[in-house]
PDB file of N, CA and C in Angstrom:
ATOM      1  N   UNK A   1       0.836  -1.166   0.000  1.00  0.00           N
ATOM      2  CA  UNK A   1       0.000   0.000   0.000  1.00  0.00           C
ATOM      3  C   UNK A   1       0.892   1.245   0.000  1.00  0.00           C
ATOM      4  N   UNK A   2       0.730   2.250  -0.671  1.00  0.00           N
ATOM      5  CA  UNK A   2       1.321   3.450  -0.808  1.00  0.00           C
ATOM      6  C   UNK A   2       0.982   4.183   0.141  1.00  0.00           C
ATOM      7  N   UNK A   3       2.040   5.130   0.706  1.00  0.00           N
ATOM      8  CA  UNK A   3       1.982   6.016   1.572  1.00  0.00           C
ATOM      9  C   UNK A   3       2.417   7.421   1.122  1.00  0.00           C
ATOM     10  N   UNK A   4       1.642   8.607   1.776  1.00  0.00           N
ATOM     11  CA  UNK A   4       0.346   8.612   2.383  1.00  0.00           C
ATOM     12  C   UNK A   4      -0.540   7.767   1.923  1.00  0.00           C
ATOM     13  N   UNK A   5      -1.652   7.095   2.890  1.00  0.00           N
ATOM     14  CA  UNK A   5      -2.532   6.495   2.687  1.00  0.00           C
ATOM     15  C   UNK A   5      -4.024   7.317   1.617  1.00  0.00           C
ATOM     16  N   UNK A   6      -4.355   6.701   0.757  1.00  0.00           N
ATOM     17  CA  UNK A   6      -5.354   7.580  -0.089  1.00  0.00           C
ATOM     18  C   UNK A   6      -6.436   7.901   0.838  1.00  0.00           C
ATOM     19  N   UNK A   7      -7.625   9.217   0.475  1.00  0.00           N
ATOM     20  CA  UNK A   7      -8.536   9.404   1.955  1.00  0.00           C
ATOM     21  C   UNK A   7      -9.232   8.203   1.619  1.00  0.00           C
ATOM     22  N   UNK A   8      -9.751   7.709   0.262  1.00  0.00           N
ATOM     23  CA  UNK A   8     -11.022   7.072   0.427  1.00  0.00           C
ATOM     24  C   UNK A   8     -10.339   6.198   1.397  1.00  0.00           C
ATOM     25  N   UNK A   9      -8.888   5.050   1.356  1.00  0.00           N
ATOM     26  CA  UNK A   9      -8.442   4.282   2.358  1.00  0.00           C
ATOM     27  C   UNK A   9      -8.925   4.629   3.783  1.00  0.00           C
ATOM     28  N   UNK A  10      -8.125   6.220   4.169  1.00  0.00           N
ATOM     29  CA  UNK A  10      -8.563   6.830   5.429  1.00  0.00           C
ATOM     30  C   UNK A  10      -9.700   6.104   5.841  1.00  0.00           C
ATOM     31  N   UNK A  11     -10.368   6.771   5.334  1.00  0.00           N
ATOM     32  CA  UNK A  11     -12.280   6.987   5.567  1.00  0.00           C
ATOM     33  C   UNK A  11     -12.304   5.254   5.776  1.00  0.00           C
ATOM     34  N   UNK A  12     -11.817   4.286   5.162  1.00  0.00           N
ATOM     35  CA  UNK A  12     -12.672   2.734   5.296  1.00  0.00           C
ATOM     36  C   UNK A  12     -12.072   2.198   6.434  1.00  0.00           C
ATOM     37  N   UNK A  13     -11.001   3.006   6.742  1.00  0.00           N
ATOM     38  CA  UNK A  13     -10.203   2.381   7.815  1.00  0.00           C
ATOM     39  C   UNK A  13     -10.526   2.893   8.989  1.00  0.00           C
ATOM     40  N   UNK A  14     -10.715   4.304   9.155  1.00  0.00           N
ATOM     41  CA  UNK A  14     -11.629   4.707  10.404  1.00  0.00           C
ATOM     42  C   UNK A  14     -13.359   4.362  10.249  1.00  0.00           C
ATOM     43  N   UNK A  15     -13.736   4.288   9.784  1.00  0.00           N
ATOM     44  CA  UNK A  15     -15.157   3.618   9.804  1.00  0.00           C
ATOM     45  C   UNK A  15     -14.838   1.714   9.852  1.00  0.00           C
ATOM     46  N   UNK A  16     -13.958   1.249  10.225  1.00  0.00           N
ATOM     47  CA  UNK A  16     -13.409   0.097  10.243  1.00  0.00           C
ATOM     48  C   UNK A  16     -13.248   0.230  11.707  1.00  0.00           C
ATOM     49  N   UNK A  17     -12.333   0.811  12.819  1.00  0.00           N
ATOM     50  CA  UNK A  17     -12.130   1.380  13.599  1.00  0.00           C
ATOM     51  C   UNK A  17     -14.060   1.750  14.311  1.00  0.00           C
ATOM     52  N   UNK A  18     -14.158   2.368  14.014  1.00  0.00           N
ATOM     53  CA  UNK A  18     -15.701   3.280  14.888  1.00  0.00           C
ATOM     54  C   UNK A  18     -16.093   1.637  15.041  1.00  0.00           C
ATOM     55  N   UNK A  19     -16.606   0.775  14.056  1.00  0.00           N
ATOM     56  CA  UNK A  19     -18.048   0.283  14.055  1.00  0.00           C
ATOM     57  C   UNK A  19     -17.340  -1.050  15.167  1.00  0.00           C
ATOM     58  N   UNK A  20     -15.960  -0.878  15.180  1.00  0.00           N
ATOM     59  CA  UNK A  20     -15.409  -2.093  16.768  1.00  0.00           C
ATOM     60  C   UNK A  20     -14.983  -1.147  17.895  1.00  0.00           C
ATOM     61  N   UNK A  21     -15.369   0.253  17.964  1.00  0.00           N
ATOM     62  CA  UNK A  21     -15.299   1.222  19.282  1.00  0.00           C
ATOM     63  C   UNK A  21     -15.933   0.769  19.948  1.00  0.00           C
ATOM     64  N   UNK A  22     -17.299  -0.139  19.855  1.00  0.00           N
ATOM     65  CA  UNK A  22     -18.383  -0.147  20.779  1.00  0.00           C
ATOM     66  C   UNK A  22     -18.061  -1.703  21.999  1.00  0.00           C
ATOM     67  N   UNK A  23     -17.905  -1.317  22.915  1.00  0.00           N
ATOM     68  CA  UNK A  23     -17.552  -2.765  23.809  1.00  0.00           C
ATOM     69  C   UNK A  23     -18.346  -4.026  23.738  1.00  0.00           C
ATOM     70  N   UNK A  24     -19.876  -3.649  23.732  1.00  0.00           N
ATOM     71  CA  UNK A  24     -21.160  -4.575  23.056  1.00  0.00           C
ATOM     72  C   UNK A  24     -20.636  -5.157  22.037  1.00  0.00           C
ATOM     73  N   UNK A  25     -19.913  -4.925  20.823  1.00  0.00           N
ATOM     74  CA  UNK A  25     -19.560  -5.149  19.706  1.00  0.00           C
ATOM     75  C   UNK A  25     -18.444  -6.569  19.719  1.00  0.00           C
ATOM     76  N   UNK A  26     -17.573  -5.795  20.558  1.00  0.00           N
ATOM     77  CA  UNK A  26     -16.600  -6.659  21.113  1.00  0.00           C
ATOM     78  C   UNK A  26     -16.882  -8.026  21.530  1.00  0.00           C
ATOM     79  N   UNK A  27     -18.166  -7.700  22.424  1.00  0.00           N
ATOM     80  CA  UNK A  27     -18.617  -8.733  23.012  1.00  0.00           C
ATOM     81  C   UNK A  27     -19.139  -9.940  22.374  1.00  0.00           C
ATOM     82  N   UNK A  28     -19.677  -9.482  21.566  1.00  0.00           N
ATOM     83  CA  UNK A  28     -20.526 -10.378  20.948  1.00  0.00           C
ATOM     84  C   UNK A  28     -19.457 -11.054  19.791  1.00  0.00           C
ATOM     85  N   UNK A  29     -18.560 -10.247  19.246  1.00  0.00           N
ATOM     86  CA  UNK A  29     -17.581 -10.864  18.492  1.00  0.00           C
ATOM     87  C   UNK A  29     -16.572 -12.149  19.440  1.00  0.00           C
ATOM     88  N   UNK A  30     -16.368 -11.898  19.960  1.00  0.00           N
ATOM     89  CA  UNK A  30     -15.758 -12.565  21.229  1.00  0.00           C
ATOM     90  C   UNK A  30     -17.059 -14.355  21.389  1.00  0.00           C
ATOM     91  N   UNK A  31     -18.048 -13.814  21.509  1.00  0.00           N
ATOM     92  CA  UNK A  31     -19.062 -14.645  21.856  1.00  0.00           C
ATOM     93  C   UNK A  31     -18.847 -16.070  20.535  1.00  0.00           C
ATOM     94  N   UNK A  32     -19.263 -15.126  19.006  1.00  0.00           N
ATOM     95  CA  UNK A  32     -19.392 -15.753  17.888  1.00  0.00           C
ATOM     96  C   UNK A  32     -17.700 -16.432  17.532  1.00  0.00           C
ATOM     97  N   UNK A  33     -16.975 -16.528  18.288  1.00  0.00           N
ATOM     98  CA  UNK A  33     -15.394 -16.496  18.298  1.00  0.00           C
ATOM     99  C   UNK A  33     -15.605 -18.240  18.318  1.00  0.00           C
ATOM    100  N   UNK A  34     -16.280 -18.218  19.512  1.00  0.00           N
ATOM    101  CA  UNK A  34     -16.127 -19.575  19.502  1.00  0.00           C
ATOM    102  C   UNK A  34     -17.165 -21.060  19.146  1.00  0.00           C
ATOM    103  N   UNK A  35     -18.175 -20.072  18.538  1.00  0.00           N
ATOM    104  CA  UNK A  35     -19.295 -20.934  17.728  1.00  0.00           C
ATOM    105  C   UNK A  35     -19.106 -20.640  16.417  1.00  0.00           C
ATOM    106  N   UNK A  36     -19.633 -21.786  15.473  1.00  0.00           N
ATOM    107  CA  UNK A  36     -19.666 -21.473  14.194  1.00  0.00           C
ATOM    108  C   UNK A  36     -21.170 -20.223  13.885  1.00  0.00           C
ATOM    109  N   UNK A  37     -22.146 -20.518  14.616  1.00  0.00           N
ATOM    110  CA  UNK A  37     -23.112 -19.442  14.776  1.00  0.00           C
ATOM    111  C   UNK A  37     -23.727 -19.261  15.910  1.00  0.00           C
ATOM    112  N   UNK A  38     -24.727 -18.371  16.019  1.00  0.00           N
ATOM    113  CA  UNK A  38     -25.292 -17.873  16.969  1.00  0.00           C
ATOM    114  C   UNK A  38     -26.353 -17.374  16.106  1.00  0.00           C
ATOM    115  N   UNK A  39     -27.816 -17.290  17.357  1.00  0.00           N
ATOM    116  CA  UNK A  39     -28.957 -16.687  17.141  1.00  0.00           C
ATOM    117  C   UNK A  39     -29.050 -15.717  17.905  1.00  0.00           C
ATOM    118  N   UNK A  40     -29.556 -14.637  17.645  1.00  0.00           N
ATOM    119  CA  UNK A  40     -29.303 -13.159  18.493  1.00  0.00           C
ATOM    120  C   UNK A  40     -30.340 -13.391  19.761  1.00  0.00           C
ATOM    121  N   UNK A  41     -31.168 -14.236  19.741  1.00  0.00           N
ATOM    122  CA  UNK A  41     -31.514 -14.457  21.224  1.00  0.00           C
ATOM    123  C   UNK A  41     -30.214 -15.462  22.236  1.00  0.00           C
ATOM    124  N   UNK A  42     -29.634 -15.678  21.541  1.00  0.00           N
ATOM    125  CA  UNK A  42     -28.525 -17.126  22.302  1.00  0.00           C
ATOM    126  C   UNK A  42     -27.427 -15.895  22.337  1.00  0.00           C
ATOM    127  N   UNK A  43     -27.320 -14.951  21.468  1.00  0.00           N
ATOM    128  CA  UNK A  43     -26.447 -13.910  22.063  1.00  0.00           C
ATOM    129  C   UNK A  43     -27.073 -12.986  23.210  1.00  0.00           C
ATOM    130  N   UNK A  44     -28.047 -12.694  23.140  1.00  0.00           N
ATOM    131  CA  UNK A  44     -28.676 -11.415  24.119  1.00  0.00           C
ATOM    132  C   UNK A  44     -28.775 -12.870  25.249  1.00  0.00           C
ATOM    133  N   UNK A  45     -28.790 -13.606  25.385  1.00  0.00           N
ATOM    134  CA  UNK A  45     -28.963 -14.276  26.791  1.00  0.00           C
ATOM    135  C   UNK A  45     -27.743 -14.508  27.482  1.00  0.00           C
ATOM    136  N   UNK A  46     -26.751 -14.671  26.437  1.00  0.00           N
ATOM    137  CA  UNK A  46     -25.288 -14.696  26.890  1.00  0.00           C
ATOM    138  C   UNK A  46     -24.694 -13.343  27.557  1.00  0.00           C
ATOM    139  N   UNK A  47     -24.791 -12.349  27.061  1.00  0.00           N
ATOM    140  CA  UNK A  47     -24.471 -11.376  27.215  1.00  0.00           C
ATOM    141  C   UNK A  47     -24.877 -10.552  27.895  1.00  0.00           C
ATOM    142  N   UNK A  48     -26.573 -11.237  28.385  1.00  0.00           N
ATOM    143  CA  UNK A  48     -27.181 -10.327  29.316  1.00  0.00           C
ATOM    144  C   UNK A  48     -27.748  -8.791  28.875  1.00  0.00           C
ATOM    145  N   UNK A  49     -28.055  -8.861  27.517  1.00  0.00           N
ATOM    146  CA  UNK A  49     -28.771  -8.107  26.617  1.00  0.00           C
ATOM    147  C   UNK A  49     -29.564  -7.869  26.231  1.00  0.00           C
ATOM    148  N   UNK A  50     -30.668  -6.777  25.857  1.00  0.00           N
ATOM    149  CA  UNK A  50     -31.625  -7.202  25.027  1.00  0.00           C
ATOM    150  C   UNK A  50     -31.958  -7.274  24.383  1.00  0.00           C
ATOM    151  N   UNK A  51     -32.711  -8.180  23.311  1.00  0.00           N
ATOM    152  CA  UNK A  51     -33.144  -8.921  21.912  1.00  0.00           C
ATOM    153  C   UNK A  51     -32.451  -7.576  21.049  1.00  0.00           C
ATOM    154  N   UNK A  52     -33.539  -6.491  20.993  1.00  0.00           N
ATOM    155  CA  UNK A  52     -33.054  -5.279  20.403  1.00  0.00           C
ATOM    156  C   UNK A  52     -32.184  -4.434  20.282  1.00  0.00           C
ATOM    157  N   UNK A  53     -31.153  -4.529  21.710  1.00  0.00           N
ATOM    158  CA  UNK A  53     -29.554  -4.264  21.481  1.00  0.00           C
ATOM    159  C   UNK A  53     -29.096  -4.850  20.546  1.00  0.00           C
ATOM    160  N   UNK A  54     -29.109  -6.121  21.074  1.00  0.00           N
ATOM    161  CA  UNK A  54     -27.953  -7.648  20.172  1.00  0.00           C
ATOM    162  C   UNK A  54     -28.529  -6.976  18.710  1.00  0.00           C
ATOM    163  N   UNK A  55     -29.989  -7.189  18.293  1.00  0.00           N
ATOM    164  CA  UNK A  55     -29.868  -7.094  17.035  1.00  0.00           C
ATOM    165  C   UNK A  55     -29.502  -5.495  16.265  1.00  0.00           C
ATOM    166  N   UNK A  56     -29.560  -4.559  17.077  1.00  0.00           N
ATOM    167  CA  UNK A  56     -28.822  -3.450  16.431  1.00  0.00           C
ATOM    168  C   UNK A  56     -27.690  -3.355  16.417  1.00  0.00           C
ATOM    169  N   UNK A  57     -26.528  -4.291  17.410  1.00  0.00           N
ATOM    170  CA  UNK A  57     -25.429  -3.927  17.265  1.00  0.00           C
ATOM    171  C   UNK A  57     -24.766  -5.049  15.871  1.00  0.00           C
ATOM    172  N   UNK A  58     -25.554  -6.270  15.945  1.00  0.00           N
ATOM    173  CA  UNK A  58     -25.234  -7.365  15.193  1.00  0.00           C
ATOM    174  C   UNK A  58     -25.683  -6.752  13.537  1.00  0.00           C
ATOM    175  N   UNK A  59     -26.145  -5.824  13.549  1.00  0.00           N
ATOM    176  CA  UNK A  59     -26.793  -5.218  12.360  1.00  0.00           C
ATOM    177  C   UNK A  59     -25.977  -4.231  11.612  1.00  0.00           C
ATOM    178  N   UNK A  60     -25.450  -2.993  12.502  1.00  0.00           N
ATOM    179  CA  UNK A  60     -24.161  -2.527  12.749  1.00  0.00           C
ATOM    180  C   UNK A  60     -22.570  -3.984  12.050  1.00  0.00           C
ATOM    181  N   UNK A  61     -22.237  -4.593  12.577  1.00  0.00           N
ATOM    182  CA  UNK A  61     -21.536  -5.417  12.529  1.00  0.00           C
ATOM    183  C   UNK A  61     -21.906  -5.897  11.246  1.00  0.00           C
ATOM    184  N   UNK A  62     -23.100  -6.307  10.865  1.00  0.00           N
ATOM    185  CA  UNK A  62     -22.999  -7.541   9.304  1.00  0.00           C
ATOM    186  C   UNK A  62     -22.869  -6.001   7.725  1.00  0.00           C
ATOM    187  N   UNK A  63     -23.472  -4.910   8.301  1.00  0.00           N
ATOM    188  CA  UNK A  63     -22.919  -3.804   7.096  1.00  0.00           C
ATOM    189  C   UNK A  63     -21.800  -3.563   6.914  1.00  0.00           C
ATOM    190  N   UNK A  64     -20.886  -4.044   7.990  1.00  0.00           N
ATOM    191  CA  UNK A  64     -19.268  -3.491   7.922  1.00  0.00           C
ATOM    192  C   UNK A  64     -18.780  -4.771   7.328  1.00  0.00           C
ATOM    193  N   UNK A  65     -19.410  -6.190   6.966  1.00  0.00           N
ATOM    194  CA  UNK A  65     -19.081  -6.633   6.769  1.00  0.00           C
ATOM    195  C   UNK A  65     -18.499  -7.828   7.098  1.00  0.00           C
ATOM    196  N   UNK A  66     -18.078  -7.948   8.681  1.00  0.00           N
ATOM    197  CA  UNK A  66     -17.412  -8.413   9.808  1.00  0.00           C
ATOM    198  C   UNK A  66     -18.311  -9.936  10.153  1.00  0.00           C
ATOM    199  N   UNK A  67     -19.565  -9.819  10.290  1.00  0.00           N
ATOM    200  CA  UNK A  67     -20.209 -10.558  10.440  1.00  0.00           C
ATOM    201  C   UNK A  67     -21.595 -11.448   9.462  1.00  0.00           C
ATOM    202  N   UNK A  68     -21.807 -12.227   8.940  1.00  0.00           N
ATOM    203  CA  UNK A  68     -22.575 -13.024   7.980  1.00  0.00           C
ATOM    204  C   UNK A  68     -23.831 -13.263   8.973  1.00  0.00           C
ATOM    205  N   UNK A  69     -24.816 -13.569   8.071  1.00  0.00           N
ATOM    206  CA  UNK A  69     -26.364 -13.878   8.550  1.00  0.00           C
ATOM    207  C   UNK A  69     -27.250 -15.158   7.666  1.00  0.00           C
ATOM    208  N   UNK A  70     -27.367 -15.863   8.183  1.00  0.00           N
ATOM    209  CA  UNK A  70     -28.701 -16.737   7.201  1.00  0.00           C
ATOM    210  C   UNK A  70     -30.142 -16.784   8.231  1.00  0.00           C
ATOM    211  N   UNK A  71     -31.159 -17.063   7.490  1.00  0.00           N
ATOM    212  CA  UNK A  71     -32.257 -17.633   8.074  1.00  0.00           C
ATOM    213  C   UNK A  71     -32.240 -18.692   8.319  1.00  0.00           C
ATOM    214  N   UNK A  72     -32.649 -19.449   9.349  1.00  0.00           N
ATOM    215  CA  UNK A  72     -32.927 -20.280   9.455  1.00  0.00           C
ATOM    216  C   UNK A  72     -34.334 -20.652  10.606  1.00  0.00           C
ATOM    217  N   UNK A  73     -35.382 -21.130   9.703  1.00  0.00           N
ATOM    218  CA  UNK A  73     -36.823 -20.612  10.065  1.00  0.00           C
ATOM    219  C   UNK A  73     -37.502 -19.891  10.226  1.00  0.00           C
ATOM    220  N   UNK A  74     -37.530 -19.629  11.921  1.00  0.00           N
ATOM    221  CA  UNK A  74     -37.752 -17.873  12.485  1.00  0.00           C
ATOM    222  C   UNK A  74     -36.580 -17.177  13.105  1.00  0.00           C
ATOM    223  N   UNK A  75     -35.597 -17.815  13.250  1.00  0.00           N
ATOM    224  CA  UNK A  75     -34.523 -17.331  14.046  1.00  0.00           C
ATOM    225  C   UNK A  75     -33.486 -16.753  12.431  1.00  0.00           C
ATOM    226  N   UNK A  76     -32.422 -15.729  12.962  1.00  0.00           N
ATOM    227  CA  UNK A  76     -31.870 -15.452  12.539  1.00  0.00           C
ATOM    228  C   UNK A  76     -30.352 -15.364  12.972  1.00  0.00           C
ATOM    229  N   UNK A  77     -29.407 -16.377  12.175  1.00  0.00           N
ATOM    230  CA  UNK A  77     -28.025 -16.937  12.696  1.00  0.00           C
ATOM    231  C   UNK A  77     -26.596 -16.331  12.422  1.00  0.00           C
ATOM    232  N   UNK A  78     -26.076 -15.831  13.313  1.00  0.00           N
ATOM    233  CA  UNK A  78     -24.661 -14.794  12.561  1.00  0.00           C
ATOM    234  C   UNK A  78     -23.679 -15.545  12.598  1.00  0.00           C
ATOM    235  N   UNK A  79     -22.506 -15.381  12.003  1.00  0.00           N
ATOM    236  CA  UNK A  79     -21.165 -16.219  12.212  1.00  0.00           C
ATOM    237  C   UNK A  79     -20.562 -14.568  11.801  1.00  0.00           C
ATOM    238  N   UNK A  80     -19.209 -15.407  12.086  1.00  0.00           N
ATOM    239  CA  UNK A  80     -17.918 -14.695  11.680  1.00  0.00           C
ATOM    240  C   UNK A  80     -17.763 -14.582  10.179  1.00  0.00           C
ATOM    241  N   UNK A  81     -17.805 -13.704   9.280  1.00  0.00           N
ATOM    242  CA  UNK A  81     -17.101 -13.759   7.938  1.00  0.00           C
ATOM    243  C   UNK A  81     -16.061 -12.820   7.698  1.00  0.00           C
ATOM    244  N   UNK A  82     -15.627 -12.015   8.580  1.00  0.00           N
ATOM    245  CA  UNK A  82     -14.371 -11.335   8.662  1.00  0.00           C
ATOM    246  C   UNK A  82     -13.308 -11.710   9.700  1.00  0.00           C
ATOM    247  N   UNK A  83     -12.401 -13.169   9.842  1.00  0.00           N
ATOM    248  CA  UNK A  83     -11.530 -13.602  11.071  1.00  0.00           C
ATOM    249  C   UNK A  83     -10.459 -12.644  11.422  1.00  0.00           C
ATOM    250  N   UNK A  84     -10.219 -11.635  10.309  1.00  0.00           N
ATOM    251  CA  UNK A  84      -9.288 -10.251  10.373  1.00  0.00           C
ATOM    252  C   UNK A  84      -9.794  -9.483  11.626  1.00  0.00           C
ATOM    253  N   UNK A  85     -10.805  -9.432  11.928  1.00  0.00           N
ATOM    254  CA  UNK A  85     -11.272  -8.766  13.434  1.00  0.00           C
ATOM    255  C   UNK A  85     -10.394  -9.452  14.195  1.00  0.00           C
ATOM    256  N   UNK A  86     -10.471 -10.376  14.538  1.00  0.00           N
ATOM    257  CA  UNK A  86      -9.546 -11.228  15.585  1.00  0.00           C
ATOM    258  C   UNK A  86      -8.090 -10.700  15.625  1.00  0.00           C
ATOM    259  N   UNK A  87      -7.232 -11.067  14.570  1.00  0.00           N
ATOM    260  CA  UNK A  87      -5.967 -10.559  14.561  1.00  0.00           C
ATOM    261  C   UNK A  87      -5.647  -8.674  14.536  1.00  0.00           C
ATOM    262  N   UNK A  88      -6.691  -7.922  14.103  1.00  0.00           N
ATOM    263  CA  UNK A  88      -6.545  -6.999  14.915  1.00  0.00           C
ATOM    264  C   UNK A  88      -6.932  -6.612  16.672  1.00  0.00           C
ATOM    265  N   UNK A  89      -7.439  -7.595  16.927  1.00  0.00           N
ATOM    266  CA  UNK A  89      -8.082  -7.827  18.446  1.00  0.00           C
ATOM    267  C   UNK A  89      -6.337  -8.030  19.437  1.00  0.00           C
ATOM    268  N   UNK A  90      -6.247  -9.190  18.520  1.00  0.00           N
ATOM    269  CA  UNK A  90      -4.705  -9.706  19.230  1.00  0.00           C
ATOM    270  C   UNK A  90      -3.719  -8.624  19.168  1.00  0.00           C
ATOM    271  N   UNK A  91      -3.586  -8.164  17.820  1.00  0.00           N
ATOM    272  CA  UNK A  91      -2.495  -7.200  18.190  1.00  0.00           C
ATOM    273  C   UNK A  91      -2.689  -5.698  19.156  1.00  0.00           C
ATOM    274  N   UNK A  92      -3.841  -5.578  19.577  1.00  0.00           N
ATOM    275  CA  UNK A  92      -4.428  -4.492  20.481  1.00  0.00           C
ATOM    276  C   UNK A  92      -4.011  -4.767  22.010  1.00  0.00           C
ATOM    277  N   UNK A  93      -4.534  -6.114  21.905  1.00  0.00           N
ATOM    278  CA  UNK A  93      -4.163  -7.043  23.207  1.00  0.00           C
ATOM    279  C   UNK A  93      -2.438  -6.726  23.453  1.00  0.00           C
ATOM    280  N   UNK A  94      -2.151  -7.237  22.787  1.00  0.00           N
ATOM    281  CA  UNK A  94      -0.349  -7.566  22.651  1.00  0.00           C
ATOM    282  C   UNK A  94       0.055  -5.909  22.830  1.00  0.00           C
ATOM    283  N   UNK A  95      -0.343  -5.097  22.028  1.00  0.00           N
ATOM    284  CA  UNK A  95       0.071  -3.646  22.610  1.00  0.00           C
ATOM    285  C   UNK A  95      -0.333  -2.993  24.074  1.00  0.00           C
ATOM    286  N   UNK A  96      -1.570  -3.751  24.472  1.00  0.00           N
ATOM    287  CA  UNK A  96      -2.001  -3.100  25.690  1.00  0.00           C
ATOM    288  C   UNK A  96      -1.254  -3.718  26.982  1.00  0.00           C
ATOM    289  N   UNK A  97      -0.738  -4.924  26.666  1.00  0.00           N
ATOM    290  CA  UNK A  97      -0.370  -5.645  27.750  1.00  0.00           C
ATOM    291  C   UNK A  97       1.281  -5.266  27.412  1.00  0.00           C
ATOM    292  N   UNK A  98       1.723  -5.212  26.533  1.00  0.00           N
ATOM    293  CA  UNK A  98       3.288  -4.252  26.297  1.00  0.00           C
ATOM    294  C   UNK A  98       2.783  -3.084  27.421  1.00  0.00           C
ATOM    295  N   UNK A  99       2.422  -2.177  26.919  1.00  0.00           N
ATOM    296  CA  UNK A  99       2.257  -0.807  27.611  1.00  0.00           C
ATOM    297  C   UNK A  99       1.978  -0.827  29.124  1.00  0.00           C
ATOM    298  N   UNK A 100       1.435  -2.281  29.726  1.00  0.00           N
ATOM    299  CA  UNK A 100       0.989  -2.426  31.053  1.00  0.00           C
ATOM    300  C   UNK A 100       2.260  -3.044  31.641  1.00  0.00           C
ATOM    301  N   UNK A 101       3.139  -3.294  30.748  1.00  0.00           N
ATOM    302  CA  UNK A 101       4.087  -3.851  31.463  1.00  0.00           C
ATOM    303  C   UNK A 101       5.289  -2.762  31.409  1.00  0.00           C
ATOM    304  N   UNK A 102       5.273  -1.820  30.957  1.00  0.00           N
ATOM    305  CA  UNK A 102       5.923  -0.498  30.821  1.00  0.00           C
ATOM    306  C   UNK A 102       6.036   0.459  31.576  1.00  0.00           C
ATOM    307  N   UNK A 103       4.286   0.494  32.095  1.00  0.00           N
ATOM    308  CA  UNK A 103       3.962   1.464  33.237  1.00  0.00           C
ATOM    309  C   UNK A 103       3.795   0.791  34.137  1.00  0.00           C
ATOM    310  N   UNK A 104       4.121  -0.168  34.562  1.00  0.00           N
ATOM    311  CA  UNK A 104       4.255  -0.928  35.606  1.00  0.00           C
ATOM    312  C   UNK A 104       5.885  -0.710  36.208  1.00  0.00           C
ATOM    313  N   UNK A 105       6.389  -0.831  35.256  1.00  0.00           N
ATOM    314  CA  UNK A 105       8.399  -0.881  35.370  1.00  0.00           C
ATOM    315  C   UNK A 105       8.577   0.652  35.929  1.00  0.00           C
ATOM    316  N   UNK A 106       7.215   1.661  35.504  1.00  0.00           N
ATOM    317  CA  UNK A 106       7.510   2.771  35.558  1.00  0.00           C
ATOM    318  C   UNK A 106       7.384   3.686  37.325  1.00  0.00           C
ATOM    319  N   UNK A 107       6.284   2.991  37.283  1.00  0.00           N
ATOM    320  CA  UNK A 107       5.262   2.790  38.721  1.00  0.00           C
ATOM    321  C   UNK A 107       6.110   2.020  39.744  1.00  0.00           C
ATOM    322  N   UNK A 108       6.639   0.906  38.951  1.00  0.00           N
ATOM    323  CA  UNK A 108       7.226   0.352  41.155  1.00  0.00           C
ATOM    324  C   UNK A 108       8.831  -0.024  39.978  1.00  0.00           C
ATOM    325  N   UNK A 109       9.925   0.573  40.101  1.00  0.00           N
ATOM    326  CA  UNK A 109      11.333   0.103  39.959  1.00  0.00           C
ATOM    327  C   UNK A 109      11.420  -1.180  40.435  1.00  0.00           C
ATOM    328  N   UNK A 110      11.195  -1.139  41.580  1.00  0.00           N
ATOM    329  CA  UNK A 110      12.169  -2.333  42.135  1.00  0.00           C
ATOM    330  C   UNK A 110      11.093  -4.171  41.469  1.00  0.00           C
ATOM    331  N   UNK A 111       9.791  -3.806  41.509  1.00  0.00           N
ATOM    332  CA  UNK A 111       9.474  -5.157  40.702  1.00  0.00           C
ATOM    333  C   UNK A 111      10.272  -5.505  39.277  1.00  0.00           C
ATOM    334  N   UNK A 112      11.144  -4.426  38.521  1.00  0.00           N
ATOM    335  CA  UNK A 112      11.412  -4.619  37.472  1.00  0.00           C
ATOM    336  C   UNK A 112      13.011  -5.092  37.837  1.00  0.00           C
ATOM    337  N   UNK A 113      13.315  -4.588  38.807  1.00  0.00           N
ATOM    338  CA  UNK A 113      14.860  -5.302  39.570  1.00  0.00           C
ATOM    339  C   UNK A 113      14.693  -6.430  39.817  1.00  0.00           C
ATOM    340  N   UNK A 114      13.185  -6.763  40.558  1.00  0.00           N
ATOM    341  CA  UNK A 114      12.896  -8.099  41.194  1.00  0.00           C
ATOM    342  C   UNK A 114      13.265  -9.534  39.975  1.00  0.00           C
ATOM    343  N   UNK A 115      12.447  -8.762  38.633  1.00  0.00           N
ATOM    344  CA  UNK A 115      12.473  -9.752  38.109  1.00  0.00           C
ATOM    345  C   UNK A 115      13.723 -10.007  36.898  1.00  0.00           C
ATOM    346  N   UNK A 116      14.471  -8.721  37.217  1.00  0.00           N
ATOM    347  CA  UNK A 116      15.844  -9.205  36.328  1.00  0.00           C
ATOM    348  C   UNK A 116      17.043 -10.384  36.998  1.00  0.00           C
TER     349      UNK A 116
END
């Protein structure tokens, strides 16, 4: 990819960014992580949600793309069709827990003596 980044790039990449700002979002990605699907009532019960959250945020989520939908009967079933969420998940993780171990060294010296 060429740098500077082009805006239209910008723009897909922060609207990429916004639509996983939301912690609900997270959640439920996290949830569908480890099923091949889910029904947005089997998510709102997990999560302790309601019907009409899950399905606005899961609605949110399948326009960005991130997440797939079929019918099946009356229920309606999401999976994962973007696993790229994940590996940006991990590397967020991996930076946050760097940085916690930074300001930690920063905060008490001597644990960082302790453990050399």
């Amino acid at each position: 990819m060429s740098h500077p980044l082009p805006d239209a790039i910008v723009e897909l990449i922060a609207h990429r960014f916004a639509v996983l700002a939301e912690p609900m979002r997270i959640k439920m990605l996290d949830h569908l992580r480890e099923r091949e699907e889910a029904s947005v009532l089997e998510i709102a019960h997990v999560l302790g949600a309601s019907h009409a959250n899950v399905s606005r945020h899961l609605n949110v989520l399948h326009r960005a793309g991130i997440v797939g939908r079929r019918k099946s009967g009356t229920k309606v079933m999401y999976r994962i069709d973007d696993p790229s969420v994940f590996r940006l998940c991990e590397e967020v993780c991996g930076g946050l827990a760097e940085r916690h171990r930074e300001l930690g060294a920063l905060l008490d010296p001597q644990s960082e003596e302790a453990a050399a």
